[in-house]
N, C-alpha and C. Protein backbone atom coordinates (compact mmCIF):
# COMPACT_ATOMS: atom_id res chain seq x y z
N UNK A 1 263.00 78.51 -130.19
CA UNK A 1 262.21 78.58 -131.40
C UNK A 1 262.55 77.35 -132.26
N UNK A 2 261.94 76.08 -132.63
CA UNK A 2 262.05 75.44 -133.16
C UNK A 2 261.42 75.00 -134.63
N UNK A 3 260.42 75.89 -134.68
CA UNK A 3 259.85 76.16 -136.22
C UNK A 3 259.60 77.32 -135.99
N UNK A 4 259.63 77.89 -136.71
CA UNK A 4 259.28 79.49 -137.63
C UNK A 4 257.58 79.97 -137.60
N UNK A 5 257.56 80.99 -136.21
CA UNK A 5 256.02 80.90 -136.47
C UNK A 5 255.86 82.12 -137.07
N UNK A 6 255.57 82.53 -138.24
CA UNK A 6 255.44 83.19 -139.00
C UNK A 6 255.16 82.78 -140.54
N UNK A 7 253.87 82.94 -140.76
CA UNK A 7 253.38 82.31 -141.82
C UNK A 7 254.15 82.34 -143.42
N UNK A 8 254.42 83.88 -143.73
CA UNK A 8 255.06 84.20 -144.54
C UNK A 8 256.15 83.86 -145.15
N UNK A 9 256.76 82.94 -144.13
CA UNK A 9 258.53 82.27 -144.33
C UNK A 9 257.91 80.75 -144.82
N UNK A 10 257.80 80.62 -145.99
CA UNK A 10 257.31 79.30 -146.57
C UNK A 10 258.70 77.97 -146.25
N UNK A 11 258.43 77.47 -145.04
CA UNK A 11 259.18 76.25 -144.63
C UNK A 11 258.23 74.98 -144.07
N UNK A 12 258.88 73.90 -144.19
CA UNK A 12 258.28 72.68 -143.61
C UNK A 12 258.22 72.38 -142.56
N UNK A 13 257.36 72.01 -141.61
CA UNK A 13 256.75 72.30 -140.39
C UNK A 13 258.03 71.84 -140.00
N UNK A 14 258.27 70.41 -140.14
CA UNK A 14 259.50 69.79 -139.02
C UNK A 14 261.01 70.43 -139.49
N UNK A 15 261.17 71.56 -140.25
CA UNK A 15 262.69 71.81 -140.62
C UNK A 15 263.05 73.09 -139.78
N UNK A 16 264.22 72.98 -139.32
CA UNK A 16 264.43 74.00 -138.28
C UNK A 16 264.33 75.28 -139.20
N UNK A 17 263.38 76.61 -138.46
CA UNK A 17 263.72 77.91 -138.83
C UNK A 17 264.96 77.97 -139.54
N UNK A 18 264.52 79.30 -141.00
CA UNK A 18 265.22 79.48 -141.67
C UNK A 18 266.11 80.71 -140.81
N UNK A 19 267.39 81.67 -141.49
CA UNK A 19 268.06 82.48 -141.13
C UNK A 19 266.88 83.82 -140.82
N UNK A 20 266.39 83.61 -141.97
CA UNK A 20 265.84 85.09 -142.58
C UNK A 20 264.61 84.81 -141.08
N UNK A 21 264.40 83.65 -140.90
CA UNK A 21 263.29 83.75 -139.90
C UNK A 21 263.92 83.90 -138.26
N UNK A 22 264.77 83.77 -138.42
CA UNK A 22 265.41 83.91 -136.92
C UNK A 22 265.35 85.18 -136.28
N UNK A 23 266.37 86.20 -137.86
CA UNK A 23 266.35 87.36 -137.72
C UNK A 23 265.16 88.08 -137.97
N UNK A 24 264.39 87.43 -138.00
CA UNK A 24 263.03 88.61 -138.12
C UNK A 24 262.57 88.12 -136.76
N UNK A 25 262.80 87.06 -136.20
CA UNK A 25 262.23 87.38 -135.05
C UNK A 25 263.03 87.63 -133.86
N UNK A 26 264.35 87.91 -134.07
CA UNK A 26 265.04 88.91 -132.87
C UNK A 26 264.82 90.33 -133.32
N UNK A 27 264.49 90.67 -134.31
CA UNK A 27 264.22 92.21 -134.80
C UNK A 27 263.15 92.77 -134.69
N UNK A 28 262.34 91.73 -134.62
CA UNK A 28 260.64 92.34 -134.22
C UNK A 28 260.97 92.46 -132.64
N UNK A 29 261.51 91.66 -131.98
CA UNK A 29 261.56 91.72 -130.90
C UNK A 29 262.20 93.07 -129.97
N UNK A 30 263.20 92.98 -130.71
CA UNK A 30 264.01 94.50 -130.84
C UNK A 30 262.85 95.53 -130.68
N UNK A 31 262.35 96.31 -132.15
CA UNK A 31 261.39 96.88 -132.37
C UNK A 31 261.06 97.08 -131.48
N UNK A 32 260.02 96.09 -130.53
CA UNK A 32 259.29 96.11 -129.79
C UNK A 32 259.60 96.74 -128.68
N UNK A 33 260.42 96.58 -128.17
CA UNK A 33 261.36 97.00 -126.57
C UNK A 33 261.84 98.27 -127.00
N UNK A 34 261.90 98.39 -128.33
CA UNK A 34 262.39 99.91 -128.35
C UNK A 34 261.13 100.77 -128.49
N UNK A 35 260.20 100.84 -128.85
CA UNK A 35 258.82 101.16 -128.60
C UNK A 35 258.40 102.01 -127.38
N UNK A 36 258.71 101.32 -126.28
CA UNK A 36 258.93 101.75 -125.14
C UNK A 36 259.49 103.24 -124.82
N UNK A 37 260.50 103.26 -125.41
CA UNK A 37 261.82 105.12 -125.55
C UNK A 37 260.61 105.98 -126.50
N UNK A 38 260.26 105.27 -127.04
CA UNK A 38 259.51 106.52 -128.67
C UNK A 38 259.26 107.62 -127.78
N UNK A 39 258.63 108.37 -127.12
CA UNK A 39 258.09 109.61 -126.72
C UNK A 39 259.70 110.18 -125.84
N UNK A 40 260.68 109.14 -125.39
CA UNK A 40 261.87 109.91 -124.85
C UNK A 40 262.51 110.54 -126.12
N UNK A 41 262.73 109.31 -127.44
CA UNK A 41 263.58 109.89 -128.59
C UNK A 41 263.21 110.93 -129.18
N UNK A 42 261.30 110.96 -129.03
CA UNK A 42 260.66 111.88 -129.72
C UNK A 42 261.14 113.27 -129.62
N UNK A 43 261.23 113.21 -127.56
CA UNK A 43 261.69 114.88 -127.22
C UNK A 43 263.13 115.06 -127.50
N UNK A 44 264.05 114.33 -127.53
CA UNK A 44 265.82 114.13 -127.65
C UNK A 44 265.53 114.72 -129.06
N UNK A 45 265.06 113.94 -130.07
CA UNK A 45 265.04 114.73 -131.67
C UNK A 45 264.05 115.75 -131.75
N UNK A 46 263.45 116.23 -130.97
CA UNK A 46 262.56 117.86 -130.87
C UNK A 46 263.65 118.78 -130.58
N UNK A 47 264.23 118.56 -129.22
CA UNK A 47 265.54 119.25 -129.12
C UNK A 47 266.82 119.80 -129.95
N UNK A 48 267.62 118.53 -130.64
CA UNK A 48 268.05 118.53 -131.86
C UNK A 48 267.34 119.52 -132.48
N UNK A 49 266.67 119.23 -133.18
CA UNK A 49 265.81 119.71 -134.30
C UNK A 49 265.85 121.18 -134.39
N UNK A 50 265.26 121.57 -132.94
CA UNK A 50 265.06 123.17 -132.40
C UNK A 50 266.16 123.73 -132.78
N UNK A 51 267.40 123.07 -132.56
CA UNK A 51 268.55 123.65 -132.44
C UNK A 51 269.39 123.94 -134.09
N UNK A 52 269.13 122.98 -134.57
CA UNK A 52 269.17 122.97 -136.19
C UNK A 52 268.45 124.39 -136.77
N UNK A 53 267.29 124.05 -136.33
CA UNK A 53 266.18 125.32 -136.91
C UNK A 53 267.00 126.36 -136.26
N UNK A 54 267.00 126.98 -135.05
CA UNK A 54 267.30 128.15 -134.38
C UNK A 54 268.77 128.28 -135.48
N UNK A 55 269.36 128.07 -135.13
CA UNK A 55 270.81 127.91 -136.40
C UNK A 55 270.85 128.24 -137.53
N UNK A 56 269.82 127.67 -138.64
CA UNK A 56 269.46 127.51 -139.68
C UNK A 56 268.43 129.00 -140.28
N UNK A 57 267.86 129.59 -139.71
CA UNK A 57 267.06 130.53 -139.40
C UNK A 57 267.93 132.10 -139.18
N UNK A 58 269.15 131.83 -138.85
CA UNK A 58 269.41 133.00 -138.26
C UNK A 58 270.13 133.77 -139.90
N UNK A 59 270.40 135.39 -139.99
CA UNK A 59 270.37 135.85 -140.99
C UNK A 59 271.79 135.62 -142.04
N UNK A 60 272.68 135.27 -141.75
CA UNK A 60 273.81 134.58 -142.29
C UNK A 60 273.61 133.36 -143.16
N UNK A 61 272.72 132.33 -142.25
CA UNK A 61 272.51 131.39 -142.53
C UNK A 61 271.37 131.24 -144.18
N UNK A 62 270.65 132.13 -143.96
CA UNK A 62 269.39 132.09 -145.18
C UNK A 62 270.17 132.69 -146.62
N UNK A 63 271.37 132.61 -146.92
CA UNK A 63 271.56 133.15 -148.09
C UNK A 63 271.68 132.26 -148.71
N UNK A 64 272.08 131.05 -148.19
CA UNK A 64 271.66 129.78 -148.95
C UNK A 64 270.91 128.91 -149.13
N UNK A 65 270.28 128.28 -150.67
CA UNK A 65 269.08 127.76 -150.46
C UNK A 65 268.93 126.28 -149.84
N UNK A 66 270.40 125.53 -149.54
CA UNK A 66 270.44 124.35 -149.19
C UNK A 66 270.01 124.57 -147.83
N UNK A 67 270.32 125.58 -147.01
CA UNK A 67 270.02 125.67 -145.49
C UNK A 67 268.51 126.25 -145.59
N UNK A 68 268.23 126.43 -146.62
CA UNK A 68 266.46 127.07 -146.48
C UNK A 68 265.93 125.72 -146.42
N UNK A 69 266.47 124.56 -147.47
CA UNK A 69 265.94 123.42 -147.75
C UNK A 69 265.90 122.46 -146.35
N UNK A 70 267.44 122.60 -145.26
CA UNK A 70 267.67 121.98 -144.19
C UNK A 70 266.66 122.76 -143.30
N UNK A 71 266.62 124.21 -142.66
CA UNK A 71 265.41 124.26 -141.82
C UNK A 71 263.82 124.19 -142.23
N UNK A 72 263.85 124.15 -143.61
CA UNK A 72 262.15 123.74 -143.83
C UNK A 72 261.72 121.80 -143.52
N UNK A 73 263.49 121.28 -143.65
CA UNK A 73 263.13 119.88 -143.11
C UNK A 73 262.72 119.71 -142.03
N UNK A 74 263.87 120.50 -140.72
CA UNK A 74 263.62 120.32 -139.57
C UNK A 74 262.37 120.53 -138.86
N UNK A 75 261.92 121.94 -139.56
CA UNK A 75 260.69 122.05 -139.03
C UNK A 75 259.31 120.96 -139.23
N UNK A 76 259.66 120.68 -140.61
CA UNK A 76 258.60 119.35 -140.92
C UNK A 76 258.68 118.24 -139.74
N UNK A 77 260.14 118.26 -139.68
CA UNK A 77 260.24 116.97 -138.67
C UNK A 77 259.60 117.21 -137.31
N UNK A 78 260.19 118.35 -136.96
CA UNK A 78 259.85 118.42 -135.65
C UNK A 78 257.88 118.32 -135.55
N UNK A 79 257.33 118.94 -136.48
CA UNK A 79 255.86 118.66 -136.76
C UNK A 79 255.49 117.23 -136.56
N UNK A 80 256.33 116.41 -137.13
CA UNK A 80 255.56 114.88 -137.56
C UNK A 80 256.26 114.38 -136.01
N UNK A 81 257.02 114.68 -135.32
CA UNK A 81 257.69 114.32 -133.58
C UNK A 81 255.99 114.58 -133.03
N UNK A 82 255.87 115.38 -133.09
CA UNK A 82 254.39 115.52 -132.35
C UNK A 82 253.58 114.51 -131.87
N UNK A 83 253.96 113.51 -132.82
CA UNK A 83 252.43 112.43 -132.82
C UNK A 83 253.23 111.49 -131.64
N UNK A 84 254.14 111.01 -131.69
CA UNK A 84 254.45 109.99 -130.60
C UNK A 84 254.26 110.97 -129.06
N UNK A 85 254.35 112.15 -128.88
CA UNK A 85 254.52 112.74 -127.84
C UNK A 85 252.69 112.94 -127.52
N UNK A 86 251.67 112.53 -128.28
CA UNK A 86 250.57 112.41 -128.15
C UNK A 86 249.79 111.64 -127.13
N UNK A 87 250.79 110.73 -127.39
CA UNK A 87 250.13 108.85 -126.89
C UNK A 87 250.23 108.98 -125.37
């Protein structure tokens, strides 16, 4: 990479890439390759999740409202997991 192709990083054509531009483009790159796992992580944190809820749910557990607050998260979460397991 010898200039910064990314418009947004206001540099002069002939000055070598800035820091901030380097790392944005090993991190997009990143991103990208991790993209790939989304529907594995999706089911790994469905799992989790289940297990939180099943836990969280049981009658010991509901006398407090912080654990009402933790399985009404999980369940949200596990809802919004849905969409990558779509694709």
């Amino acid at each position: 990479m010898k200039t910064c192709p990314y418009y947004f990083f206001d540099e002069p054509k002939d000055s070598p890439p800035s820091l901030s531009c380097v790392y944005y483009y090993y991190f997009s790159n990143v991103v990208i390759n991790c993209l790939e796992f989304e529907p594995y992580i999706a089911l790994f944190s469905l799992l989790i999740n289940g297990i939180h809820l099943f836990i969280l749910v049981q009658k010991p557990m509901r006398n407090s409202s912080i654990n009402l607050i933790m399985a009404v998260t999980a369940f949200t979460d596990m809802i919004s997991l849905i969409y990558p397991l779509e694709k």
